[in-house]
Structures are given as structure tokens and as C-alpha cells.
C-alpha atoms as a PDB file:
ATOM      1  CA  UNK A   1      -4.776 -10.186  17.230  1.00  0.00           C
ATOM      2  CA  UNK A   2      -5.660  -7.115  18.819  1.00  0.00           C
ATOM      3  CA  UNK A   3      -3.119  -4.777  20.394  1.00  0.00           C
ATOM      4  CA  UNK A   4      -2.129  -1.244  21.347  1.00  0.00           C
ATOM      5  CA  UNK A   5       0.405   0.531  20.779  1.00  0.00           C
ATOM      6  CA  UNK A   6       1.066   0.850  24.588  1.00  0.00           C
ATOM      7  CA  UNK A   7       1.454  -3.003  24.924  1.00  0.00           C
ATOM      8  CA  UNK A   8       3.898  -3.205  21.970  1.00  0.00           C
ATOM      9  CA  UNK A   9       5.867  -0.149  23.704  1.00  0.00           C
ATOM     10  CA  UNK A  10       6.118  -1.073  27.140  1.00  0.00           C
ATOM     11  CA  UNK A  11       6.999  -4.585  25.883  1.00  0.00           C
ATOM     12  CA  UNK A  12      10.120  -2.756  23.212  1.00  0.00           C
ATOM     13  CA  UNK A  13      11.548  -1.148  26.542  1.00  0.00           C
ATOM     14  CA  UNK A  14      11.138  -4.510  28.977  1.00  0.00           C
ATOM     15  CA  UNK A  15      13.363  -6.891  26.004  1.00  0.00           C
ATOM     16  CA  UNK A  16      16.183  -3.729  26.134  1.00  0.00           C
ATOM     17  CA  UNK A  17      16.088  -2.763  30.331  1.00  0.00           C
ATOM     18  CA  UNK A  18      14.612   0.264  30.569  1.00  0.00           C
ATOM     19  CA  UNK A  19      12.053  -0.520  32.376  1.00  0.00           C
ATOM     20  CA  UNK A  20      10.667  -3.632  34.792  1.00  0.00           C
ATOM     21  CA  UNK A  21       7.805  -5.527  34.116  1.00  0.00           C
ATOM     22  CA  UNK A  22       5.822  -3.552  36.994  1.00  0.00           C
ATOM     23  CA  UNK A  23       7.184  -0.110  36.356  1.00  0.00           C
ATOM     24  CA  UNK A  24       5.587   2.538  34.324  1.00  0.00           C
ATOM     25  CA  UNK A  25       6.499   3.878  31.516  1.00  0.00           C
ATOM     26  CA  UNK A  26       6.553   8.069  32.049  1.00  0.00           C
ATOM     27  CA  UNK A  27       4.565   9.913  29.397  1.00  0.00           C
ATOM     28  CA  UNK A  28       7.714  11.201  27.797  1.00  0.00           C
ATOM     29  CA  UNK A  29       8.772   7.668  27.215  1.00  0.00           C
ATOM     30  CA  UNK A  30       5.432   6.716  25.788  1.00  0.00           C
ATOM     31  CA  UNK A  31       5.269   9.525  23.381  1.00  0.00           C
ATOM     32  CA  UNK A  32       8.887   8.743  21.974  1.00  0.00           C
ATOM     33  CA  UNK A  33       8.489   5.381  21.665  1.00  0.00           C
ATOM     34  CA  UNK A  34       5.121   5.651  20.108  1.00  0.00           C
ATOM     35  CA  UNK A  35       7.008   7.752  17.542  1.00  0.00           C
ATOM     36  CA  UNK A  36       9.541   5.453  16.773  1.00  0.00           C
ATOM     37  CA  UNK A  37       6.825   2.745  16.462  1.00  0.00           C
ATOM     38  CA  UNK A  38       4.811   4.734  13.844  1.00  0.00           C
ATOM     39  CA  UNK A  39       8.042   5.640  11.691  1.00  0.00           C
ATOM     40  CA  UNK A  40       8.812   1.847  11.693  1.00  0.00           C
ATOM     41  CA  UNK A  41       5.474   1.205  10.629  1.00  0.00           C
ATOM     42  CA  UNK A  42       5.421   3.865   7.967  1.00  0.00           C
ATOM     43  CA  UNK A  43       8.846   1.947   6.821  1.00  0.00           C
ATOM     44  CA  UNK A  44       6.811  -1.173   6.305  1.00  0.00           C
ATOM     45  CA  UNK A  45       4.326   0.397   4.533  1.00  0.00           C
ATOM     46  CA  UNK A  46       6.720   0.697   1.902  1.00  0.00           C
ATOM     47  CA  UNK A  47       7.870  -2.880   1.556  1.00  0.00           C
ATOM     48  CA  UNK A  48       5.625  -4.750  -0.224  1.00  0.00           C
ATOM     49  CA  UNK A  49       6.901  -8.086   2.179  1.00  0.00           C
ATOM     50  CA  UNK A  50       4.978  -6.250   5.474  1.00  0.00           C
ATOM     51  CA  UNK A  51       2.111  -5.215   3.502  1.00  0.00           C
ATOM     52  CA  UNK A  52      -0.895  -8.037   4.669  1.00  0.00           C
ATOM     53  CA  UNK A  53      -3.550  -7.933   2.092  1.00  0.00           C
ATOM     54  CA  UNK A  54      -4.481  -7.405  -1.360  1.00  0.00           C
ATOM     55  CA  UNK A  55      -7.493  -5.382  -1.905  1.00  0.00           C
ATOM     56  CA  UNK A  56     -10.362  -4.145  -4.541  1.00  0.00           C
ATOM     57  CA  UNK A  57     -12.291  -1.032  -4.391  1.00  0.00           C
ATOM     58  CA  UNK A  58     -14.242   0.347  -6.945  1.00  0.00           C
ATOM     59  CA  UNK A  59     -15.052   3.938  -7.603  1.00  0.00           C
ATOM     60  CA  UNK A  60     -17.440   6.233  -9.707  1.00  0.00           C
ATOM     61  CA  UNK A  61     -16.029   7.672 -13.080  1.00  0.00           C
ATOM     62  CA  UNK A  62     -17.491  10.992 -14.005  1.00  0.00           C
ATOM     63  CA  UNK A  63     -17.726  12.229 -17.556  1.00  0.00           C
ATOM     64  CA  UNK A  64     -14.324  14.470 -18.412  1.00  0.00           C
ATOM     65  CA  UNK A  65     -12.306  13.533 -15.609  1.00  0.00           C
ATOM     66  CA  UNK A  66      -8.620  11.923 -15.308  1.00  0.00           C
ATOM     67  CA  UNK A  67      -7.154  14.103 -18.167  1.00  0.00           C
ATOM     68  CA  UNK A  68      -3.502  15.871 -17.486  1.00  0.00           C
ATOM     69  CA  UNK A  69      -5.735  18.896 -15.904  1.00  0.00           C
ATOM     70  CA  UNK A  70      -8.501  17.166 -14.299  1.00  0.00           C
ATOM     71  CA  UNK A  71      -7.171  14.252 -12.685  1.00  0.00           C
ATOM     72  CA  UNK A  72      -9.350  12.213  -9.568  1.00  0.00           C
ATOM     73  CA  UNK A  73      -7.607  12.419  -6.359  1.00  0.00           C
ATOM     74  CA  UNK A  74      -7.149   9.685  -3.960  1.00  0.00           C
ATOM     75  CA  UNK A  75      -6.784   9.635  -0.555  1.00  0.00           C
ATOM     76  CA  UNK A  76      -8.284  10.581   2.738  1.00  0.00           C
ATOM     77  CA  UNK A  77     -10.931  13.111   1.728  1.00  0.00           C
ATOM     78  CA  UNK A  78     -10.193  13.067  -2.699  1.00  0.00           C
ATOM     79  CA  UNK A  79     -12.291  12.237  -5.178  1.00  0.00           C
ATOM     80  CA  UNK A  80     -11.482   8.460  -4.452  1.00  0.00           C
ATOM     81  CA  UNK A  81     -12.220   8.521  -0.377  1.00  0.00           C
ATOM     82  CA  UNK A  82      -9.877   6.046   0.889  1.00  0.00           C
ATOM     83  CA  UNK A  83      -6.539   5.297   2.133  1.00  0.00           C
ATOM     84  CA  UNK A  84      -3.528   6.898  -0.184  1.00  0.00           C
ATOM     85  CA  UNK A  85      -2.164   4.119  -2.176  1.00  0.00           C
ATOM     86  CA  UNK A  86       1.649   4.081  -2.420  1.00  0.00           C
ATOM     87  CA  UNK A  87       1.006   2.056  -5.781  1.00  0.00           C
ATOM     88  CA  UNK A  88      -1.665   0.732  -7.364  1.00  0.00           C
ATOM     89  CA  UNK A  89      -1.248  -2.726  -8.375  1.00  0.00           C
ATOM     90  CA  UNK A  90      -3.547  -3.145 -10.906  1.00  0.00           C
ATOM     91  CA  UNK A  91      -7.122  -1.564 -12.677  1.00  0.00           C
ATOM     92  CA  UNK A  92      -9.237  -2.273 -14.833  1.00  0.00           C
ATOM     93  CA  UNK A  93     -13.127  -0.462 -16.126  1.00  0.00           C
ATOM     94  CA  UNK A  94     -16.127  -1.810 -14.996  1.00  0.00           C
ATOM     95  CA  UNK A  95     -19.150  -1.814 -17.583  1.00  0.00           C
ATOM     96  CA  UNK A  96     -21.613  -1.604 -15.932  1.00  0.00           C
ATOM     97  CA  UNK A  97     -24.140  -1.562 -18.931  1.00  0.00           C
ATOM     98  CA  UNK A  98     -22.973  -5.007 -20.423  1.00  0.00           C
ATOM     99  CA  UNK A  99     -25.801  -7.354 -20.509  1.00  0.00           C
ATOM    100  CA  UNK A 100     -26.661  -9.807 -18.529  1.00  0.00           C
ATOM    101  CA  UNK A 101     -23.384  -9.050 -16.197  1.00  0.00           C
ATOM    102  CA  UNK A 102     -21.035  -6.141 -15.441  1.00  0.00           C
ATOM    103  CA  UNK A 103     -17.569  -6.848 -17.386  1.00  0.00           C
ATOM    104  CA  UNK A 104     -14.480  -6.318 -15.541  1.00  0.00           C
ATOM    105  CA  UNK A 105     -12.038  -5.054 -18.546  1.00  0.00           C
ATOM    106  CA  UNK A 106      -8.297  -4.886 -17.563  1.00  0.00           C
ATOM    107  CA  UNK A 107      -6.695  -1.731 -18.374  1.00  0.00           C
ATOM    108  CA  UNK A 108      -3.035  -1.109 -18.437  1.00  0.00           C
ATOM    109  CA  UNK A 109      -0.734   0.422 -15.996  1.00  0.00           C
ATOM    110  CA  UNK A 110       1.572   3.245 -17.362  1.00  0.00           C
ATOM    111  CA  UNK A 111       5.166   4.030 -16.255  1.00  0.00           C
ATOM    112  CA  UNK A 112       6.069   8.201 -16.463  1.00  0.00           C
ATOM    113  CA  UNK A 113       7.916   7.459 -19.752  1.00  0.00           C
ATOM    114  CA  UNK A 114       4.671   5.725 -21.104  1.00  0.00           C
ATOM    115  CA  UNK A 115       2.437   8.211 -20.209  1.00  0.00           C
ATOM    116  CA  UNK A 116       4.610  11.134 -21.045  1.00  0.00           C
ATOM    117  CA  UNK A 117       4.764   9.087 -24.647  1.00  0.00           C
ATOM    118  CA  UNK A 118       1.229   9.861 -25.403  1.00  0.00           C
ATOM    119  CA  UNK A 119       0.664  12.735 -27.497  1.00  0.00           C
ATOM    120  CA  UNK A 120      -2.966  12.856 -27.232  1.00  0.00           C
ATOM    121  CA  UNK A 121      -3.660  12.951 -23.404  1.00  0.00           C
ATOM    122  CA  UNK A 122      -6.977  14.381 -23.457  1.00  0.00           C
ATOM    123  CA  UNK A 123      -8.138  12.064 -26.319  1.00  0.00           C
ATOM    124  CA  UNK A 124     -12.147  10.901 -24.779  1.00  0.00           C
ATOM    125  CA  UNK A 125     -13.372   7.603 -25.548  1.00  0.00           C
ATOM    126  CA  UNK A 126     -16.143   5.771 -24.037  1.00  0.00           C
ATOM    127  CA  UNK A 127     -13.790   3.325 -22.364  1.00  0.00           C
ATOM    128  CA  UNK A 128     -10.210   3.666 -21.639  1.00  0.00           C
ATOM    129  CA  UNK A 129      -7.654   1.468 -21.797  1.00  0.00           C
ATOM    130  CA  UNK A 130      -4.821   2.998 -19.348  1.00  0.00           C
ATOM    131  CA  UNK A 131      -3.826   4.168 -16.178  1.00  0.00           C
ATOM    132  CA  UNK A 132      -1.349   6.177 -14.778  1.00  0.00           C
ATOM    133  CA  UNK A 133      -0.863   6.779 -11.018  1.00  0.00           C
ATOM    134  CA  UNK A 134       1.079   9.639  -9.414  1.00  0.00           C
ATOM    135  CA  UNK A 135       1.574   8.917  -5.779  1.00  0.00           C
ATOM    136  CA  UNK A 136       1.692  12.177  -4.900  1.00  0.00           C
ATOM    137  CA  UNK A 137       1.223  13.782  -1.098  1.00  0.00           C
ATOM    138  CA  UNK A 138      -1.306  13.989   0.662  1.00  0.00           C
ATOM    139  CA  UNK A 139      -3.557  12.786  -2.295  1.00  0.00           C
ATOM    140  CA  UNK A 140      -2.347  10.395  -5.330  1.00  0.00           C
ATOM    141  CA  UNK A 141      -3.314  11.072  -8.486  1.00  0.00           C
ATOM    142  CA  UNK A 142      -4.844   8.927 -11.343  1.00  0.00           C
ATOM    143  CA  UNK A 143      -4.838   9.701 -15.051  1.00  0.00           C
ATOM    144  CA  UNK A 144      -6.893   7.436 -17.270  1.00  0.00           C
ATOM    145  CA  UNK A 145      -6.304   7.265 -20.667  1.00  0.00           C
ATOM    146  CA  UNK A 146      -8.332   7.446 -23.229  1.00  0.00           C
ATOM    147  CA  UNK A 147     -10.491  10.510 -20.771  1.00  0.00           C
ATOM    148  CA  UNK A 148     -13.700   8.570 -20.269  1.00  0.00           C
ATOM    149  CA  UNK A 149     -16.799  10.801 -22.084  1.00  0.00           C
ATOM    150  CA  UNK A 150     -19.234   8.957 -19.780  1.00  0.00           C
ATOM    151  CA  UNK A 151     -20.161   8.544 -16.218  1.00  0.00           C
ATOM    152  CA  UNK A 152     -21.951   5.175 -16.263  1.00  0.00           C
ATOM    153  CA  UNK A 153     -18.348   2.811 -15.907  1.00  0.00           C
ATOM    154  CA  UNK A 154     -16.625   2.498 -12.526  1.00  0.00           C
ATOM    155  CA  UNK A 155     -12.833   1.903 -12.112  1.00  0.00           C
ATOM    156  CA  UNK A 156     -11.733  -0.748 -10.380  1.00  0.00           C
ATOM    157  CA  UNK A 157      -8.461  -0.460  -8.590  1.00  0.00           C
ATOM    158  CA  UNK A 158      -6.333  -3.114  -6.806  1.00  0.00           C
ATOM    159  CA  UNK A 159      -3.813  -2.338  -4.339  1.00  0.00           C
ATOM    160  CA  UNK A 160      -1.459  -4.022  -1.721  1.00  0.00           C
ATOM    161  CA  UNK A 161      -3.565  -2.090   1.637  1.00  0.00           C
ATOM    162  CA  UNK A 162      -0.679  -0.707   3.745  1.00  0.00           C
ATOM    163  CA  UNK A 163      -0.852  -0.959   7.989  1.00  0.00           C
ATOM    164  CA  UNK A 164      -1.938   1.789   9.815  1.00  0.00           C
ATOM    165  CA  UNK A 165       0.089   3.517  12.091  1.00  0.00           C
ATOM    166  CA  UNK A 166      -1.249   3.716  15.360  1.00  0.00           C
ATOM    167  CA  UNK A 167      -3.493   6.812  16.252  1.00  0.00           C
ATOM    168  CA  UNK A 168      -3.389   6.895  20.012  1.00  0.00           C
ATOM    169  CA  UNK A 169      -1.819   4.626  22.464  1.00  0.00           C
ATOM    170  CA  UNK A 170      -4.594   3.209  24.014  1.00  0.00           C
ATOM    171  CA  UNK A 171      -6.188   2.683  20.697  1.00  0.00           C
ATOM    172  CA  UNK A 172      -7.158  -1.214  20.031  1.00  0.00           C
ATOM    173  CA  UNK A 173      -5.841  -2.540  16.706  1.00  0.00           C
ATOM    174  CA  UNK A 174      -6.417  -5.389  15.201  1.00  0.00           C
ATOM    175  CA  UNK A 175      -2.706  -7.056  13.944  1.00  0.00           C
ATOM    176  CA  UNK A 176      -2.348  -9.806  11.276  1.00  0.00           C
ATOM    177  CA  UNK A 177      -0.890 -13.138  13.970  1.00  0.00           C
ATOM    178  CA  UNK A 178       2.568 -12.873  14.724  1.00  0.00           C
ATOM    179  CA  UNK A 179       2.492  -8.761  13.544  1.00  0.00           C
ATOM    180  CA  UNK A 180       2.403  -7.962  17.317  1.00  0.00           C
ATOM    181  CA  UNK A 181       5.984  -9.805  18.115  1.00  0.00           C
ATOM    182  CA  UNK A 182       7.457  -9.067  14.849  1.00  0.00           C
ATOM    183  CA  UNK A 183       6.454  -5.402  16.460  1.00  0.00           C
ATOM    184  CA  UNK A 184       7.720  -5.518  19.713  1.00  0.00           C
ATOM    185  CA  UNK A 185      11.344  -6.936  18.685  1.00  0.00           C
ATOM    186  CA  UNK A 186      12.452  -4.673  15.997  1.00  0.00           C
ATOM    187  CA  UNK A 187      10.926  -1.649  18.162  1.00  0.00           C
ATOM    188  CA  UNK A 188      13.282  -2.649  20.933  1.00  0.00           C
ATOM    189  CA  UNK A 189      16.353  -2.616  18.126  1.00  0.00           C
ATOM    190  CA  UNK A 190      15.252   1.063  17.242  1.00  0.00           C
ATOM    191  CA  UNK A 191      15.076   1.753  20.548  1.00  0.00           C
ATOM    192  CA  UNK A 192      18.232   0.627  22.111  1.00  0.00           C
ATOM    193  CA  UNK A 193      20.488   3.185  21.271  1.00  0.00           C
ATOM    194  CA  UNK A 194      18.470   6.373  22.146  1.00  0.00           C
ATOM    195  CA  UNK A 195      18.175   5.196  25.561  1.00  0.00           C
ATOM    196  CA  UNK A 196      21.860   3.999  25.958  1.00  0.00           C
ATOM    197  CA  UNK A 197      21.370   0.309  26.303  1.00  0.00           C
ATOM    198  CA  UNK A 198      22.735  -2.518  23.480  1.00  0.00           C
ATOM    199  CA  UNK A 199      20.158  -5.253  22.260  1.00  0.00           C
ATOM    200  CA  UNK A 200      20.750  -8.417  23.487  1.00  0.00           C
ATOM    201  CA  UNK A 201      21.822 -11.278  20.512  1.00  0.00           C
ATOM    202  CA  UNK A 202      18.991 -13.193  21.407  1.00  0.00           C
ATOM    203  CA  UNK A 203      16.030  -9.865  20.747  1.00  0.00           C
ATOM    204  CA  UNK A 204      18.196  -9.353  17.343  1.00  0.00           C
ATOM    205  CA  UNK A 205      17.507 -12.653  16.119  1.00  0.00           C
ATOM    206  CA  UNK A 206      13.974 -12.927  17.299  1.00  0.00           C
ATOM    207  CA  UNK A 207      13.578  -9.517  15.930  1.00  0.00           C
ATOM    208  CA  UNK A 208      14.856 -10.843  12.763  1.00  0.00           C
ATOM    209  CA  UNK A 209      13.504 -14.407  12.430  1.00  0.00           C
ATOM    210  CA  UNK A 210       9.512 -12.905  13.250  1.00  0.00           C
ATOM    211  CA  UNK A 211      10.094 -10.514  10.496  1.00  0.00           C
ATOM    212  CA  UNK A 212      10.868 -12.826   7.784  1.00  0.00           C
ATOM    213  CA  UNK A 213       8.000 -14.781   9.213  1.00  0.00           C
ATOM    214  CA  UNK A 214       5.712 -12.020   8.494  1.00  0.00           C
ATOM    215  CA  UNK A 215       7.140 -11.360   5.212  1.00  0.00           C
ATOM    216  CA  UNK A 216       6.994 -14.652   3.891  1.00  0.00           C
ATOM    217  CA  UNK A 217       3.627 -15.441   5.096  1.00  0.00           C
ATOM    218  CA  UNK A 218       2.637 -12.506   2.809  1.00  0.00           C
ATOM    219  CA  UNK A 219       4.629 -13.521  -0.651  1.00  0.00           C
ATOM    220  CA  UNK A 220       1.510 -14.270  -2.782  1.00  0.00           C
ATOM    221  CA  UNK A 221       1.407 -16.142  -6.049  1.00  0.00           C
ATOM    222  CA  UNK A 222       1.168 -14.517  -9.341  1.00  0.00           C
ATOM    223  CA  UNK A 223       0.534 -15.455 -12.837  1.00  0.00           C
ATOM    224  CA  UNK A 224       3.346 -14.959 -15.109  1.00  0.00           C
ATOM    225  CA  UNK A 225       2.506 -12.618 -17.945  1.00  0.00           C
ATOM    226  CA  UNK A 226       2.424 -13.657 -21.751  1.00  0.00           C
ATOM    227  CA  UNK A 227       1.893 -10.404 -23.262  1.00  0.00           C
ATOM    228  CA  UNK A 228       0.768  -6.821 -22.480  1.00  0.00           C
ATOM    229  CA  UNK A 229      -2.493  -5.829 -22.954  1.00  0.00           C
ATOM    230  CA  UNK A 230      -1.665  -3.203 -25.455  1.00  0.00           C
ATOM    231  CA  UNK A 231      -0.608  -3.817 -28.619  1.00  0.00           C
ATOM    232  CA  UNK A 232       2.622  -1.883 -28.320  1.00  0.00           C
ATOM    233  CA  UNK A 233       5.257  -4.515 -28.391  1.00  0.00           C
ATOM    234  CA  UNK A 234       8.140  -2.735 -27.669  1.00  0.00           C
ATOM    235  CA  UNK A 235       6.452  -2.731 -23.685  1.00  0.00           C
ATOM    236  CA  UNK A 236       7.010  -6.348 -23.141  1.00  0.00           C
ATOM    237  CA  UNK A 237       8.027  -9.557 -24.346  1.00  0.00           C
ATOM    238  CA  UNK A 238       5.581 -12.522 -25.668  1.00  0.00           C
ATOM    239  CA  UNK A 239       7.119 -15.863 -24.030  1.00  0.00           C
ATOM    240  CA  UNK A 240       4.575 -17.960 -26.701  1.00  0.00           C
ATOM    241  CA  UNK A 241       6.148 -16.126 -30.093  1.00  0.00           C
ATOM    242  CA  UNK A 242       9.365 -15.121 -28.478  1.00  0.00           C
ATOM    243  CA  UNK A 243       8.474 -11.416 -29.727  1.00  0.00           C
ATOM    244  CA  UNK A 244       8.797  -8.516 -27.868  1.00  0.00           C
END
């Protein structure tokens, strides 16, 4: 549904009494309470429950790159041109010179204690078999391991793709259905006690209710894991053998 931040705003001050359905909001007013609506937004960026979509983007390796000195960069304007990822859910390498098809070969995501484990860290390879991401600001950074000696793979990352906080606020966004309430209500909470008024039971609970709404709508299935796709057993355990 599309939406500004104005709308959301001006509705967050109507549920708590500031102001009247026909009044206008002064520019101070706006400004603060576009603010408060991007920090709450930047808060559910971080919660995997508000996050709406799952997505895949694939990138360009070069030759050398994603050792300890040479990582690739993500993020607005890095190597990787995109959105900063707070985590990357999973990778994998893309040969691209497989025959008849590309092959889409999983590779493993490393913890700091796993990737500080490696002794080797610039050890090149034609194809590597790990990642590591460092979600470092304002770009991320991503270490593969072994370094790739080619250029002709891609990487293939998959990520949870966070919402955006609002640029302007006149700006028209388009909001996942029921995002624009779920908005609205748990602005007005945030908002209540700067401006000396107390949120009524019946905003708290709608606040609340549209929420967990959103959230649960965005719980997604996953397939439970038998093993790890290294051979290091002491990173997981094996369900079928009852090994770790």
C-alpha cells in the first residue's frame, strides 16, 4: 500500500490528541515525528519478524579479492552496490562455466571464531567454499574463503531485505498491507510522552495486536539442517548418524 511518511505522522498525533483531524501539523512537529518514525523503523530493521522479504542478488567476483586485506565492500556505493545487509543469510558460488547450466554451489557461512580458526586466510583456489560477513558501517564486509584466483564465478548472496526509512515526508512508499497501521500505532506510543499526553488502552493494543500481525505474516518456513556443508564435525550435529 502506498504511503508517506506525512500520512503515518499526522495519523500517530490524531490516535494521542495533539492534533484534530483538520489541523496542521507545524513543521517542527513534522520533522520530530518524522524522526521518531525513522528510528522506529531502523529498530525493525533489526528484527528479523518486521523484515518483509527474502532476497537474491548476485555479484561479480574478481580474481584476488575477499582475502583479510582485500575484502569486497557492500553497501550503498562498495564493491557490491546495494543496500548494507545487517546479515547475510546465506551464499553460495555461481559457476558460471559448468556445462549446459550455471551451478549454484552452497558455500558456508563463518562465525568470527570460525574464521579467525583458519590459518591460511589468503589460501586461492578456483572456488571457495566459505564466507564470512562483517557488518561493518557504512559498508559490510565479505571475506571468502578459499580467495577465488578467477574472475569468471559470481557470488550469490541471500539476505532478509530490511525497510527503508523514509527519505522525505512527502515521499510515496510502497508498504507491505497492514505495515501502514502497524506504523501509525506504535508511532503514536513513541510519541505520547514527548508531547505530554498518555496512550489510550485501546491504541496500545492495536499498536500491539498489528505488530504481531506483521511479524507473523513474515515467519517463513525453513528446512531443518542434517549436516554442515563442511566436513568439520565439531560445527554441527548430524540428526541421521547422531554425530556431531
Amino acid at each position: 500500500m502506498s504511503t508517506t511518511a506525512q500520512t503515518i505522522i499526522k495519523g500517530a498525533f490524531g490516535l494521542i490528541g495533539v492534533y484534530q483531524p483538520n489541523e496542521t501539523m507545524t513543521a517542527t512537529d513534522a520533522q520530530d515525528g518524522l524522526r521518531r518514525l525513522n528510528n522506529m523503523v531502523g529498530q525493525w530493521a533489526l528484527q528479523s519478524g518486521t523484515i518483509p522479504c527474502r532476497i537474491r542478488e548476485v555479484f561479480d567476483t574478481v580474481s584476488g579479492q575477499g582475502s583479510p586485506t582485500n575484502p569486497y565492500t557492500i553497501g550503498d556505493g562498495g564493491d557490491f552496490d546495494t543496500s548494507r545487509p545487517g546479515a547475510i543469510d546465506q551464499a553460495s558460488i555461481l559457476l558460471t562455466q559448468a556445462s549446459p547450466n550455471d551451478v549454484e554451489v552452497d558455500l558456508a557461512i563463518l562465525t568470527n571464531d570460525a574464521y579467525d580458526a583458519i590459518q591460511v586466510k589468503d589460501l586461492a583456489n578456483s572456488q571457495p567454499t566459505c564466507l564470512f560477513y562483517q557488518p561493518t558501517s557504512p559498508l559490510g564486509r565479505i571475506y571468502l574463503w578459499p580467495v577465488p584466483n578467477v574472475s569468471y564465478n559470481d557470488l550469490v548472496l541471500y539476505r532478509l531485505d530490511q525497510l527503508s526509512t523514509f527519505s522525505s515526508l512527502t515521499a510515496a512508499y510502497d508498504l507491505p498491507n497492514g505495515y501502514d497501521e502497524a506504523m501509525e500505532y506504535n508511532l503514536a506510543k513513541r510519541l505520547a510522552a514527548p508531547y505530554g499526553k498518555v496512550c489510550p488502552p485501546d491504541v496500545l493494543q492495536i499498536a500491539a495486536v498489528s505488530l504481531m500481525i506483521a511479524k507473523r505474516q513474515n515467519n517463513k518456513l525453513a528446512d531443518l539442517p542434517q549436516q554442515i556443508a563442511q566436513g568439520n564435525r565439531s560445527w554441527g550435529y548430524n540428526i541421521n548418524t547422531g554425530n556431531m
